[in-house]
PDB file of N, CA and C in Angstrom:
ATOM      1  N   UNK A   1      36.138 -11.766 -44.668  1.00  0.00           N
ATOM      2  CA  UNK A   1      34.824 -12.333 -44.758  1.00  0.00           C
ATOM      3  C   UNK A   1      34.433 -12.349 -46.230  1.00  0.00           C
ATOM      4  N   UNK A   2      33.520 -13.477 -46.235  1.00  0.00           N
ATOM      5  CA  UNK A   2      33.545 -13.583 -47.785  1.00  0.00           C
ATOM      6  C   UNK A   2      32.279 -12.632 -48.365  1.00  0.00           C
ATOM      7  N   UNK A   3      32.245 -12.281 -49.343  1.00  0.00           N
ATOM      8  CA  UNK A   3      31.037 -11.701 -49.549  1.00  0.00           C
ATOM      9  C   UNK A   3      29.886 -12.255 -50.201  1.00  0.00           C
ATOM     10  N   UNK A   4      29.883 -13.374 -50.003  1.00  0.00           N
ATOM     11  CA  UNK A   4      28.541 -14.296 -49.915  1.00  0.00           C
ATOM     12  C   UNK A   4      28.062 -14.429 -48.205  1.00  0.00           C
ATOM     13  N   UNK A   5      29.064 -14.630 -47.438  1.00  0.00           N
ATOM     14  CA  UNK A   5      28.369 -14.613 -45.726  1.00  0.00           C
ATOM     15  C   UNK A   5      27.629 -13.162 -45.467  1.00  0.00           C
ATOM     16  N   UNK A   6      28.633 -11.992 -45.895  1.00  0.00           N
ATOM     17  CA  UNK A   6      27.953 -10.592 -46.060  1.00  0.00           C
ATOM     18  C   UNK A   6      26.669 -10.186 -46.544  1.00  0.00           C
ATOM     19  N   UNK A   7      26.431 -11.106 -47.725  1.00  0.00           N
ATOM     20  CA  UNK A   7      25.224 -10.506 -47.665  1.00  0.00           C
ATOM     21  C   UNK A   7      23.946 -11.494 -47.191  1.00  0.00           C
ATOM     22  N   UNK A   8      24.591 -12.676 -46.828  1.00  0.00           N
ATOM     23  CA  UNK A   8      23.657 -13.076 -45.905  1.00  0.00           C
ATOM     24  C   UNK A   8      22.954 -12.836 -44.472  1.00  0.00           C
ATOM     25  N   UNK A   9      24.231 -12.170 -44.086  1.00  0.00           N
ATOM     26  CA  UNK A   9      24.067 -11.466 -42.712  1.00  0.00           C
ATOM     27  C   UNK A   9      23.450 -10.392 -42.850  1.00  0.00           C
ATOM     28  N   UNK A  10      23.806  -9.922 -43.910  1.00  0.00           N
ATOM     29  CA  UNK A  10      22.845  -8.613 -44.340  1.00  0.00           C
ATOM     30  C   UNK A  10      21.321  -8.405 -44.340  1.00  0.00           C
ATOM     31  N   UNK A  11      21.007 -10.000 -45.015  1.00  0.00           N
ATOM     32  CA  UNK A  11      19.624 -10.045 -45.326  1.00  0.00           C
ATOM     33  C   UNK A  11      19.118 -10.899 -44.167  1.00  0.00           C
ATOM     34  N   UNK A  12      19.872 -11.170 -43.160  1.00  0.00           N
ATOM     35  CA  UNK A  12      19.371 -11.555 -41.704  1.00  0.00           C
ATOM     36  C   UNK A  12      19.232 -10.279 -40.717  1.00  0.00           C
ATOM     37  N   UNK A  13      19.949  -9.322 -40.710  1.00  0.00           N
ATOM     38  CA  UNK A  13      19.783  -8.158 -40.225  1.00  0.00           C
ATOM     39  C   UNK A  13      18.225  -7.315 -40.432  1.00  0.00           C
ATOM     40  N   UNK A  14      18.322  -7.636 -42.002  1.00  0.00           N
ATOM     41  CA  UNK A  14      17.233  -6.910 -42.430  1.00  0.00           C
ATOM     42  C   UNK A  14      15.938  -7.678 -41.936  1.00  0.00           C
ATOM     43  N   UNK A  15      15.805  -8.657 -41.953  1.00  0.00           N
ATOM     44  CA  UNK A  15      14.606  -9.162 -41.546  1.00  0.00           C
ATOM     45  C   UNK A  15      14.250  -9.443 -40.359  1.00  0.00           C
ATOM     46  N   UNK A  16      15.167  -9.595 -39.568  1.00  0.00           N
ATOM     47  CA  UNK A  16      15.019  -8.997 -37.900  1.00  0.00           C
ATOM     48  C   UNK A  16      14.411  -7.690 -37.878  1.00  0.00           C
ATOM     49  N   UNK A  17      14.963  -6.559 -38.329  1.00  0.00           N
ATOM     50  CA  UNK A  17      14.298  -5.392 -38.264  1.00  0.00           C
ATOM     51  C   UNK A  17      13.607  -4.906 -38.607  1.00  0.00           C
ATOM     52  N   UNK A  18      12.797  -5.391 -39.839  1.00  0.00           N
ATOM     53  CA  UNK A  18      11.570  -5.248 -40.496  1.00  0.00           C
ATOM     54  C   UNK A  18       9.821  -5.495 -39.269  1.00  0.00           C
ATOM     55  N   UNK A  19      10.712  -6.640 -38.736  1.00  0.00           N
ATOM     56  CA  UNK A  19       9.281  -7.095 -38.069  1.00  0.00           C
ATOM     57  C   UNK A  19       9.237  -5.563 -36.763  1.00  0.00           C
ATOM     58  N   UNK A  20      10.001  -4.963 -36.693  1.00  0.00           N
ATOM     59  CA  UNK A  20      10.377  -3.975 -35.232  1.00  0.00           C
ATOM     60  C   UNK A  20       9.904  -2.651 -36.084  1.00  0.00           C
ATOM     61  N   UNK A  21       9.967  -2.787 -37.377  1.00  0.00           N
ATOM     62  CA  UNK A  21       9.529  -1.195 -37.710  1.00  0.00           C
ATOM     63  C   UNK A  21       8.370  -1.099 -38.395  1.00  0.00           C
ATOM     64  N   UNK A  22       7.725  -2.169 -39.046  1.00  0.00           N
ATOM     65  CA  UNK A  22       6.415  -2.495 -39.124  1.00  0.00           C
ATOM     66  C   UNK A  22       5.639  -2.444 -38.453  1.00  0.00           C
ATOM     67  N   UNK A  23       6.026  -2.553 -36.916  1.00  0.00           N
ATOM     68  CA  UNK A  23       4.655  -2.633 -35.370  1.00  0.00           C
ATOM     69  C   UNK A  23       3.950  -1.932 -35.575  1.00  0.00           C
ATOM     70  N   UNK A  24       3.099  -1.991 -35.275  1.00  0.00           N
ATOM     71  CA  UNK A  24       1.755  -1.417 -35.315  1.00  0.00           C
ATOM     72  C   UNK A  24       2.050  -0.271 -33.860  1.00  0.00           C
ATOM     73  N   UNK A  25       1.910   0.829 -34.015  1.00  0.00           N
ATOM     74  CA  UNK A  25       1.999   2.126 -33.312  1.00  0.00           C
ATOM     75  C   UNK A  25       0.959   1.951 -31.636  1.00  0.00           C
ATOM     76  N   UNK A  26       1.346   2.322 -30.593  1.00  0.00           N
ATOM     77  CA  UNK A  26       1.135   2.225 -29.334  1.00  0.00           C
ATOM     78  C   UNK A  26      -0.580   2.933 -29.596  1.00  0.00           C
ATOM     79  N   UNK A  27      -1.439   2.988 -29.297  1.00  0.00           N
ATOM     80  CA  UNK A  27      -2.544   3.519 -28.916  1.00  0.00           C
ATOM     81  C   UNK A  27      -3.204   3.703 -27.575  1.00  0.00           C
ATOM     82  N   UNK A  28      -3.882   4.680 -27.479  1.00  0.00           N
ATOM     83  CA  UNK A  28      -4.448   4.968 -25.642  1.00  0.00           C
ATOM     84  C   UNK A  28      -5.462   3.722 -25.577  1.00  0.00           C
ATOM     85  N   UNK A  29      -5.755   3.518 -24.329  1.00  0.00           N
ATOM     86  CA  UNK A  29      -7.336   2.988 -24.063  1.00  0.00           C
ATOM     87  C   UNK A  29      -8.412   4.205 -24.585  1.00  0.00           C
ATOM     88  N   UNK A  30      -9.248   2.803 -24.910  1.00  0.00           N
ATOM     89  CA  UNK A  30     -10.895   3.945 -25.567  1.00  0.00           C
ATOM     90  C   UNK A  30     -11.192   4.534 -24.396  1.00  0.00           C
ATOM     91  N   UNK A  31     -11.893   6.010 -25.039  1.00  0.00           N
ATOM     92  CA  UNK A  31     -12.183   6.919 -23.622  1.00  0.00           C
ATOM     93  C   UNK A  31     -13.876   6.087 -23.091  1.00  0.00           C
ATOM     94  N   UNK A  32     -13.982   5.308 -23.429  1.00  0.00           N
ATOM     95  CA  UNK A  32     -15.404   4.484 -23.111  1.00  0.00           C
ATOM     96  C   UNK A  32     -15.452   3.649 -21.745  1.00  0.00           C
ATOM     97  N   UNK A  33     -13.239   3.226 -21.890  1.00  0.00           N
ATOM     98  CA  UNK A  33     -13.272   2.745 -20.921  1.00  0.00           C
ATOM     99  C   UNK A  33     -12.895   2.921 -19.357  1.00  0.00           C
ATOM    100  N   UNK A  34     -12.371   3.790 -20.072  1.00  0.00           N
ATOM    101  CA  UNK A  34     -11.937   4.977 -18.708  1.00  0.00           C
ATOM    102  C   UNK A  34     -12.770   5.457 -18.305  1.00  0.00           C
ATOM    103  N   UNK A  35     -13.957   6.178 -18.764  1.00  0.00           N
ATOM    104  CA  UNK A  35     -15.411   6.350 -18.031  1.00  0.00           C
ATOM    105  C   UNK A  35     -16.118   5.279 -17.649  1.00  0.00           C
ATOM    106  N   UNK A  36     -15.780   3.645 -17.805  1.00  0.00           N
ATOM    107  CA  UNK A  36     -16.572   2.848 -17.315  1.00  0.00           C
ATOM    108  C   UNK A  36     -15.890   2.310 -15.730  1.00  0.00           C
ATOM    109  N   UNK A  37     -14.856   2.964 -15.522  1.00  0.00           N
ATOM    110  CA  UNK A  37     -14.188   2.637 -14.431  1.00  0.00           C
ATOM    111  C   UNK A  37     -14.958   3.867 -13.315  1.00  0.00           C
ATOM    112  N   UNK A  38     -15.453   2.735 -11.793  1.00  0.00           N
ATOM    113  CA  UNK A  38     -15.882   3.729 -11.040  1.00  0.00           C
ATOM    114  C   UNK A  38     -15.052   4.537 -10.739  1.00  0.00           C
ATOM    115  N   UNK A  39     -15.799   5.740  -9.613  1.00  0.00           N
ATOM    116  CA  UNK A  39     -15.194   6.784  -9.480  1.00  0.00           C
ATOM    117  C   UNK A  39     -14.325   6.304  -8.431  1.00  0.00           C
ATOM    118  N   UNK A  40     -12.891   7.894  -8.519  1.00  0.00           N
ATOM    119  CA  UNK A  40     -11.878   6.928  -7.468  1.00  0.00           C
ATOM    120  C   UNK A  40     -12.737   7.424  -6.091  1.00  0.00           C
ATOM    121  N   UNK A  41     -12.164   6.128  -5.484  1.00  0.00           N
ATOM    122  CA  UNK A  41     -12.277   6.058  -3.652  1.00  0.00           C
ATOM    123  C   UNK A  41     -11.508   6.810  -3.251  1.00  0.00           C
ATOM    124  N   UNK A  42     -10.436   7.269  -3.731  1.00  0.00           N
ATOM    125  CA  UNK A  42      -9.104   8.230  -3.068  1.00  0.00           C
ATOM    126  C   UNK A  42      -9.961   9.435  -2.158  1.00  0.00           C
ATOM    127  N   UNK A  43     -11.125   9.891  -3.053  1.00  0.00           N
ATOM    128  CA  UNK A  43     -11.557  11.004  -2.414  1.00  0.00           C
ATOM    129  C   UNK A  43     -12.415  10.641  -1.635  1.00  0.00           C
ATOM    130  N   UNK A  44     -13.098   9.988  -1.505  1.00  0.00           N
ATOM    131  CA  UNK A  44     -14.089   9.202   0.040  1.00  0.00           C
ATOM    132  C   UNK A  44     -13.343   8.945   0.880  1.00  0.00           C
ATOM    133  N   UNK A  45     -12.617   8.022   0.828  1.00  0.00           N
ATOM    134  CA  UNK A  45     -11.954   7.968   2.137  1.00  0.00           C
ATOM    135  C   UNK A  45     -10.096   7.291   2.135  1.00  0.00           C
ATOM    136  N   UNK A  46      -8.912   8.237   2.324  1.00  0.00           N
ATOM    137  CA  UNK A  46      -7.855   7.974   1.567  1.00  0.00           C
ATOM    138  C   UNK A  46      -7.191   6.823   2.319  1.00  0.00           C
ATOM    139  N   UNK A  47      -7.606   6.632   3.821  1.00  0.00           N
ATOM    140  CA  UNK A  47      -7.036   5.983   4.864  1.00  0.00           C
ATOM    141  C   UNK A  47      -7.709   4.637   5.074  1.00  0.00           C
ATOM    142  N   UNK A  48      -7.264   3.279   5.396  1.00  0.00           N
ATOM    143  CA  UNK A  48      -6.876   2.251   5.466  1.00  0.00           C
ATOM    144  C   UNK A  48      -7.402   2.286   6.988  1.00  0.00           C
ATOM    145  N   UNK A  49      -8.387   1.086   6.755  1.00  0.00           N
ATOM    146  CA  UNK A  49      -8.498   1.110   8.600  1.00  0.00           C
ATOM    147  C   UNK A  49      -6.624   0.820   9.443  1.00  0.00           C
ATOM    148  N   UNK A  50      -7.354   1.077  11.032  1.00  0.00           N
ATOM    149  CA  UNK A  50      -5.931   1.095  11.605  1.00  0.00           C
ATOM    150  C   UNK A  50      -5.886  -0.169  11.855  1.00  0.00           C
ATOM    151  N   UNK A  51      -4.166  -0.630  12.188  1.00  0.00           N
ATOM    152  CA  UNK A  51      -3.412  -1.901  12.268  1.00  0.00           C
ATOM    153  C   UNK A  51      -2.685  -1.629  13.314  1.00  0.00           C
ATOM    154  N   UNK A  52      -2.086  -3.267  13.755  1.00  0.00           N
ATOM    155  CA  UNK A  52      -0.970  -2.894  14.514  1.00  0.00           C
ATOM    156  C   UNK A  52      -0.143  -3.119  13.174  1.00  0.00           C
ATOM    157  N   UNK A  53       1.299  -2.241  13.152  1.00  0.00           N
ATOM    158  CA  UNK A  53       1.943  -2.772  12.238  1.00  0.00           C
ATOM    159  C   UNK A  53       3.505  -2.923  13.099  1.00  0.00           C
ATOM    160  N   UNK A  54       4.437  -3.820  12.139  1.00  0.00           N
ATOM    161  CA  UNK A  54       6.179  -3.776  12.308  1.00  0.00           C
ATOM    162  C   UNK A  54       6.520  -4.371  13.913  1.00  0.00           C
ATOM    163  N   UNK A  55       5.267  -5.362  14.564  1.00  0.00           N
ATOM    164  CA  UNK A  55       5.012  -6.080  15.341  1.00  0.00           C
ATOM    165  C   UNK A  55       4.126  -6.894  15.482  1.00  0.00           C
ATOM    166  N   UNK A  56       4.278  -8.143  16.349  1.00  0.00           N
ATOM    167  CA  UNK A  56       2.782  -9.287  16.758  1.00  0.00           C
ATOM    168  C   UNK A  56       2.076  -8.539  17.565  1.00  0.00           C
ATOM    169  N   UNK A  57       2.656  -7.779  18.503  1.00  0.00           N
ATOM    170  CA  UNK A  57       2.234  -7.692  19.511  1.00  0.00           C
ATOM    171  C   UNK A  57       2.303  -6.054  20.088  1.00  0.00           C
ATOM    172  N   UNK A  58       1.444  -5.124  21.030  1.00  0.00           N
ATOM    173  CA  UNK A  58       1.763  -3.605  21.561  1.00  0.00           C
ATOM    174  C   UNK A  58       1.038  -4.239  23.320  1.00  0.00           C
ATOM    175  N   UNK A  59       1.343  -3.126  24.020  1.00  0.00           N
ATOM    176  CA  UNK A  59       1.352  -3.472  25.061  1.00  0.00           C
ATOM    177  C   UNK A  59       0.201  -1.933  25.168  1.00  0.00           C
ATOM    178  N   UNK A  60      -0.988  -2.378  25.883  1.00  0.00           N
ATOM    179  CA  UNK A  60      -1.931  -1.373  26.059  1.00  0.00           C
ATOM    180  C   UNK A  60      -1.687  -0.964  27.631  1.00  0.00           C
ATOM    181  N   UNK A  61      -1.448   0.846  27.705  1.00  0.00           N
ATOM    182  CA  UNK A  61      -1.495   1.215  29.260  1.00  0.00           C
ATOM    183  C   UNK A  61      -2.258   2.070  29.181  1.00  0.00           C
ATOM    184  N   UNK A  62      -2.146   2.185  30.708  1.00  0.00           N
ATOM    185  CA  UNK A  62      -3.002   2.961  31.960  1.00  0.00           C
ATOM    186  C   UNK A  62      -3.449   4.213  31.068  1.00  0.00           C
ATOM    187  N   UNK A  63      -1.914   5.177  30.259  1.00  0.00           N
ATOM    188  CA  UNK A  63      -1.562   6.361  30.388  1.00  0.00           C
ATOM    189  C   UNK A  63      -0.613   6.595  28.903  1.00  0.00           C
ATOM    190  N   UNK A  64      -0.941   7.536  27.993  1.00  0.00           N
ATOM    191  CA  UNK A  64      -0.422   7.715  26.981  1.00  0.00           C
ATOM    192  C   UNK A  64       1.249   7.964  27.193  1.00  0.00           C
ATOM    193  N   UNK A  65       2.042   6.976  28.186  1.00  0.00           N
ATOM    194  CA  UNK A  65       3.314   6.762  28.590  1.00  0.00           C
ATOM    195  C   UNK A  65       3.986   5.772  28.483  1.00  0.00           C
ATOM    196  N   UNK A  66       5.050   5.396  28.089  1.00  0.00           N
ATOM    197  CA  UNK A  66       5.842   3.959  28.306  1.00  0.00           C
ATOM    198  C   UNK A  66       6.111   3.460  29.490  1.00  0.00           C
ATOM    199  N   UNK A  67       6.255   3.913  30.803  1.00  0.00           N
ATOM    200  CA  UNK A  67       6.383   4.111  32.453  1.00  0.00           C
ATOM    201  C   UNK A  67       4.694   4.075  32.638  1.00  0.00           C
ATOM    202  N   UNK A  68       3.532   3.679  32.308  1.00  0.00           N
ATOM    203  CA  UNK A  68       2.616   3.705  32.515  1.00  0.00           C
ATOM    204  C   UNK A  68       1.815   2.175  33.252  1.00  0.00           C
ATOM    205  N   UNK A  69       1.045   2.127  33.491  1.00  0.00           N
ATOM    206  CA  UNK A  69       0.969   0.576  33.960  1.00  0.00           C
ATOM    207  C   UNK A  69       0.442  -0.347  32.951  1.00  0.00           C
ATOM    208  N   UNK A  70       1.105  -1.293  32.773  1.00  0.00           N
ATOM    209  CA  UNK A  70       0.568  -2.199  31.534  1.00  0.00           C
ATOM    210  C   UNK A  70      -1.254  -3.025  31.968  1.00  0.00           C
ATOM    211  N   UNK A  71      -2.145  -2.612  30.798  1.00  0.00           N
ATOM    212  CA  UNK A  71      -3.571  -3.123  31.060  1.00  0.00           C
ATOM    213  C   UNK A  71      -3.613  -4.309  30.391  1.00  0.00           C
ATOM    214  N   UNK A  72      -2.869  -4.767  29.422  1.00  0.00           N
ATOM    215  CA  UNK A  72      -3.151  -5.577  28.089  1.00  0.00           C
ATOM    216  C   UNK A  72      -2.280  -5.823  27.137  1.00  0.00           C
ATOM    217  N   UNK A  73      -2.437  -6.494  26.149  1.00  0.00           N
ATOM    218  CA  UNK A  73      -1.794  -6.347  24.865  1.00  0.00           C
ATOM    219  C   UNK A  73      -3.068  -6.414  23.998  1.00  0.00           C
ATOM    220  N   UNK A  74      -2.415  -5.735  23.037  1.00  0.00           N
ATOM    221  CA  UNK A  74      -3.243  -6.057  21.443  1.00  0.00           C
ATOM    222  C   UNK A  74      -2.376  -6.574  20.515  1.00  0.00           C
ATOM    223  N   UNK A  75      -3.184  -7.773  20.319  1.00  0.00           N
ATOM    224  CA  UNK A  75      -2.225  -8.566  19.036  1.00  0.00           C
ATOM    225  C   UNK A  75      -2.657  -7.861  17.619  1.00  0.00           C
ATOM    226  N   UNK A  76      -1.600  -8.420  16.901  1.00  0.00           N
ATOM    227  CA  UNK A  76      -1.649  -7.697  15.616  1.00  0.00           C
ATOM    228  C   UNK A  76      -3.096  -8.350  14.996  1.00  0.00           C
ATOM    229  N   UNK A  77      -3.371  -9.675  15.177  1.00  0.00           N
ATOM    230  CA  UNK A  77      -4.817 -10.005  14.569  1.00  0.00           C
ATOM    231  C   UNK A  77      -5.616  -9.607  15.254  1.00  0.00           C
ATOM    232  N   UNK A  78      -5.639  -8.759  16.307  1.00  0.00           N
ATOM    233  CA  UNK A  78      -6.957  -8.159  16.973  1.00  0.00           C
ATOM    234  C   UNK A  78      -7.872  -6.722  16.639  1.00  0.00           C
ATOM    235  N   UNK A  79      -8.614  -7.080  16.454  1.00  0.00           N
ATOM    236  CA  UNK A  79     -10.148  -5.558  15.959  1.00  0.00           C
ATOM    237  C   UNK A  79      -9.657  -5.171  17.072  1.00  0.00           C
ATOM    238  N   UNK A  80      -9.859  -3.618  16.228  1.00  0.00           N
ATOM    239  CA  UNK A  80      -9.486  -2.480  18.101  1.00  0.00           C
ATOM    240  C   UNK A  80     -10.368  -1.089  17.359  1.00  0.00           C
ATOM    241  N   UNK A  81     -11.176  -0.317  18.533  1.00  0.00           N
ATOM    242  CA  UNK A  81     -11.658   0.427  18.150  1.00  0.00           C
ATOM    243  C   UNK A  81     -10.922   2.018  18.331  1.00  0.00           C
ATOM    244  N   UNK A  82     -11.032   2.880  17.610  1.00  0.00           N
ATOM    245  CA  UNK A  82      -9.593   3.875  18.400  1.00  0.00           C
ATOM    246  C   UNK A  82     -10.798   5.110  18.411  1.00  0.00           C
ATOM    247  N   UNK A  83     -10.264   5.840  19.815  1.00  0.00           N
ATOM    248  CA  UNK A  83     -11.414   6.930  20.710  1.00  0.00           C
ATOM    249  C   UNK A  83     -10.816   8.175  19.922  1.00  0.00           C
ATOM    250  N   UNK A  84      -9.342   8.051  20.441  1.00  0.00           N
ATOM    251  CA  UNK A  84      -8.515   9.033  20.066  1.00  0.00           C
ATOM    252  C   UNK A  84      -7.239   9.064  19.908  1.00  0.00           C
ATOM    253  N   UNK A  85      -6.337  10.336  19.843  1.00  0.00           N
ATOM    254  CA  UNK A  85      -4.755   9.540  19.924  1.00  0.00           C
ATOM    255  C   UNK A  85      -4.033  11.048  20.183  1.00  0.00           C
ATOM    256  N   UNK A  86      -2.881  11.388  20.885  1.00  0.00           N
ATOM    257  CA  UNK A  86      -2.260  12.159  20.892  1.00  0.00           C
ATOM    258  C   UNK A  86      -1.936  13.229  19.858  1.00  0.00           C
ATOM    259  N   UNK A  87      -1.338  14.875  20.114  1.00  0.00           N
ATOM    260  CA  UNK A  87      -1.156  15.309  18.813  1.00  0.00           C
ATOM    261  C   UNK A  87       0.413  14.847  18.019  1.00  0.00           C
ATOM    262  N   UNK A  88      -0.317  14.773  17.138  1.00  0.00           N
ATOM    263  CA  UNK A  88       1.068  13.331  15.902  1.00  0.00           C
ATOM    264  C   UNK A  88       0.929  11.927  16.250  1.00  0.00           C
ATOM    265  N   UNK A  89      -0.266  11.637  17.038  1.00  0.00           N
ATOM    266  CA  UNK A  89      -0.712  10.507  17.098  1.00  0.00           C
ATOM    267  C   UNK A  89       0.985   9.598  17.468  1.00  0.00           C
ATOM    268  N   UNK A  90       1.324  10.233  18.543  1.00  0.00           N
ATOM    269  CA  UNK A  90       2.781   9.489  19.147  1.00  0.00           C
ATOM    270  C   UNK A  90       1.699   7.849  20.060  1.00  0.00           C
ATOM    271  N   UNK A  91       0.260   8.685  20.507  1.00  0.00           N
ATOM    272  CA  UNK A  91       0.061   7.776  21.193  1.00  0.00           C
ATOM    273  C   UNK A  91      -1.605   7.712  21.246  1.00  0.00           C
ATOM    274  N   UNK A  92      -2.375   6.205  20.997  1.00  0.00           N
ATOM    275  CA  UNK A  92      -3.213   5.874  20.607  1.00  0.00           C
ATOM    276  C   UNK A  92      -4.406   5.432  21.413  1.00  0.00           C
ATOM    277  N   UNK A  93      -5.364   6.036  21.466  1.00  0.00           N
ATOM    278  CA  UNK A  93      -6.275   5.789  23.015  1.00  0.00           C
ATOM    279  C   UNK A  93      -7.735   4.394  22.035  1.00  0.00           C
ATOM    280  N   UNK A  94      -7.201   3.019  22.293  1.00  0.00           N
ATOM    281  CA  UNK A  94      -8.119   2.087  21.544  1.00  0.00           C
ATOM    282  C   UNK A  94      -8.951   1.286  22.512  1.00  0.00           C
ATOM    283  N   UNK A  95      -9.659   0.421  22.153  1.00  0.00           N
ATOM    284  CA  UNK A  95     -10.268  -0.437  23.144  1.00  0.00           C
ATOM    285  C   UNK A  95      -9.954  -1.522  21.802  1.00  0.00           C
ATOM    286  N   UNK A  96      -9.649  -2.790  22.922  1.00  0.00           N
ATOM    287  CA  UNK A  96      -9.308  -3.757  22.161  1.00  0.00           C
ATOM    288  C   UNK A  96     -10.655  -4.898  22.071  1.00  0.00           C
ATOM    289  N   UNK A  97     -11.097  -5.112  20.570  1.00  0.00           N
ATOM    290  CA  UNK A  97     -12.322  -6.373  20.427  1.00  0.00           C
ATOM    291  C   UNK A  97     -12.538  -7.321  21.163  1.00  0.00           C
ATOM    292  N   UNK A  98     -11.310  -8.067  21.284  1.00  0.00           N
ATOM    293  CA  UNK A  98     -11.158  -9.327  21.296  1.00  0.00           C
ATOM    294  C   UNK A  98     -11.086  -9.050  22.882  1.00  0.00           C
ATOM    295  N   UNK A  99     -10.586  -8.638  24.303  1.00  0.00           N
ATOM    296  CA  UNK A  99     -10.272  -8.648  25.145  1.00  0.00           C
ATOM    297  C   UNK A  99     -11.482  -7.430  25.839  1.00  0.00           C
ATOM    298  N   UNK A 100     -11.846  -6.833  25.478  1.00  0.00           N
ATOM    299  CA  UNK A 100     -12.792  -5.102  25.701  1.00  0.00           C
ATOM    300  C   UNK A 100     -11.946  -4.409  26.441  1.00  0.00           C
ATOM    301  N   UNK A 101     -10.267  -4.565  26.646  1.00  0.00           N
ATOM    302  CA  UNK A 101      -9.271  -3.881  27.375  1.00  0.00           C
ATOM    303  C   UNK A 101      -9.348  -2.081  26.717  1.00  0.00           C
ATOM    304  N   UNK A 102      -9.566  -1.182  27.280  1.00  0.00           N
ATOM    305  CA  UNK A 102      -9.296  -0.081  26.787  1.00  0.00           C
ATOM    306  C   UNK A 102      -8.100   0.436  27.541  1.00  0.00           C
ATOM    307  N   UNK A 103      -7.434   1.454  26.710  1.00  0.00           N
ATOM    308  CA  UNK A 103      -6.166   2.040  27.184  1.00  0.00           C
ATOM    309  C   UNK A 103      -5.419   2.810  25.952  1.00  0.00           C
ATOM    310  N   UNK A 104      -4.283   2.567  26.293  1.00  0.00           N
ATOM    311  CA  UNK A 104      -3.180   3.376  25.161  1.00  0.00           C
ATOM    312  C   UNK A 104      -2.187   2.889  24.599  1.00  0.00           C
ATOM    313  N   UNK A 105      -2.168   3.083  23.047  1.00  0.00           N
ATOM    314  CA  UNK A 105      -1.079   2.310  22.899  1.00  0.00           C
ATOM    315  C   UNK A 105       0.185   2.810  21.862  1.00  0.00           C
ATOM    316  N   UNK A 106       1.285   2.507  22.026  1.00  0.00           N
ATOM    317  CA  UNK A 106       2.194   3.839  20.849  1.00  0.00           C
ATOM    318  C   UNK A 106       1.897   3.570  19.412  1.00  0.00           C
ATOM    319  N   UNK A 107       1.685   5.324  18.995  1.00  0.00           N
ATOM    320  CA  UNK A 107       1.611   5.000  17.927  1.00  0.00           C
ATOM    321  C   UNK A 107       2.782   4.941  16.754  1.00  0.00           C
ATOM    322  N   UNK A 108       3.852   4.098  17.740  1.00  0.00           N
ATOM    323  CA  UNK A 108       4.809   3.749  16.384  1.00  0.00           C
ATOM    324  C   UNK A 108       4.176   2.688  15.708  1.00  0.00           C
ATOM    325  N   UNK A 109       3.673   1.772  16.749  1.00  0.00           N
ATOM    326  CA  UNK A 109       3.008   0.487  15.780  1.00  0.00           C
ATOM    327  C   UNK A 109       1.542   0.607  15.705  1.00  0.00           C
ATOM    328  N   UNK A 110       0.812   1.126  15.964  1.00  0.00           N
ATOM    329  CA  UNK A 110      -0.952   1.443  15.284  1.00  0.00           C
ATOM    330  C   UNK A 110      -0.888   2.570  14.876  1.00  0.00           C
ATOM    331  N   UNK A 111      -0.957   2.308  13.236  1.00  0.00           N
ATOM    332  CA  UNK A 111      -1.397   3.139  12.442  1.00  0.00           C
ATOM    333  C   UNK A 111      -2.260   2.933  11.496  1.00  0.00           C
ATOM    334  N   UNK A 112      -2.726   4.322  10.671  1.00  0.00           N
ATOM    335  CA  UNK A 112      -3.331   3.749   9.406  1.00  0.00           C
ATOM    336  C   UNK A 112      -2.336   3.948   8.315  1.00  0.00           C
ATOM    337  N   UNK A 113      -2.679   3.108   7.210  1.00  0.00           N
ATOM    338  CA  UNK A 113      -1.743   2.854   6.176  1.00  0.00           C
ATOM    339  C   UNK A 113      -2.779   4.328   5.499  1.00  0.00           C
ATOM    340  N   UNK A 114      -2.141   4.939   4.286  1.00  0.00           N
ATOM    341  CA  UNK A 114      -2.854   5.546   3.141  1.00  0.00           C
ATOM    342  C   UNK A 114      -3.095   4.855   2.132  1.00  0.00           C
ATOM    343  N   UNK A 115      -3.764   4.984   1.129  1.00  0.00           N
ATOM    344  CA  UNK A 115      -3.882   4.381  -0.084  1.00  0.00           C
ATOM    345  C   UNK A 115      -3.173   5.401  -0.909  1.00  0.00           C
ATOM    346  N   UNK A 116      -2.495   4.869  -2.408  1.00  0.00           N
ATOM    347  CA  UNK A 116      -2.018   5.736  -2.948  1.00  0.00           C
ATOM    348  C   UNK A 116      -2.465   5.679  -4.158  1.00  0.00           C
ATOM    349  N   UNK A 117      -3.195   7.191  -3.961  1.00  0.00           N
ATOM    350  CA  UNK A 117      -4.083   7.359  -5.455  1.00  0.00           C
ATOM    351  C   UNK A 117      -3.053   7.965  -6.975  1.00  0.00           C
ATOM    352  N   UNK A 118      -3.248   6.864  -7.862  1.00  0.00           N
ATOM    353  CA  UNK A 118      -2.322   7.853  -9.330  1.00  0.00           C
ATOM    354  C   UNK A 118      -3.453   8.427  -9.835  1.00  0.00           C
ATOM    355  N   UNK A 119      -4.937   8.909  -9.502  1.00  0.00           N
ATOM    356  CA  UNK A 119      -5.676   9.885 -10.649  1.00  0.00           C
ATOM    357  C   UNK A 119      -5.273  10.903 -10.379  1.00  0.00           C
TER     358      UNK A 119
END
């Protein structure tokens, strides 16, 4: 290589890297604005109303059972109000909006989602 390309490459190197070590240094947000952000919701309330989820459709019964007698379905776009639900909530005691069907329904698919707080 000749050493006229050398030190051209040289002084192309260099000025690529000039603009990278000149930057202007990372800084926080002003603490003005971090106090202007409301307070988190995480601590009011962490849970997500309930859904049907990972289906269209649940089949509402008699009896917090799969062998139970079928009353209904609740579609996934349907308001449902929930009374109660088993312990680990395996199974979900709702009345459905749209139909006023009350009954039970698994709770693999009605749940509530969480929210996930980073403060």
């Amino acid at each position: 290589m000749s050493a006229r390309r050398i030190a051209v490459l040289a002084a192309t190197a260099t000025a690529v890297a000039l603009p990278l070590l000149s930057a202007p240094a990372a800084t926080a947000a002003p603490e003005s604005a971090a106090t202007a952000l409301p307070a988190s919701s995480c601590t009011s309330n962490p849970y997500l109303p309930w859904a049907v989820h990972g289906t269209n459709a649940v089949t509402i019964r008699s009896k917090a059972s799969a062998k139970s007698t079928a009353l209904g379905v609740l579609y996934k776009r349907h308001k449902f109000k929930v009374h109660s639900y088993t312990k680990g909530q395996k199974w979900v005691n709702i009345t459905d909006k749209n139909t006023g069907v009350r009954g039970w329904v698994s709770g693999k698919y009605v749940y509530r989602d969480v929210k996930m707080c980073l403060d």
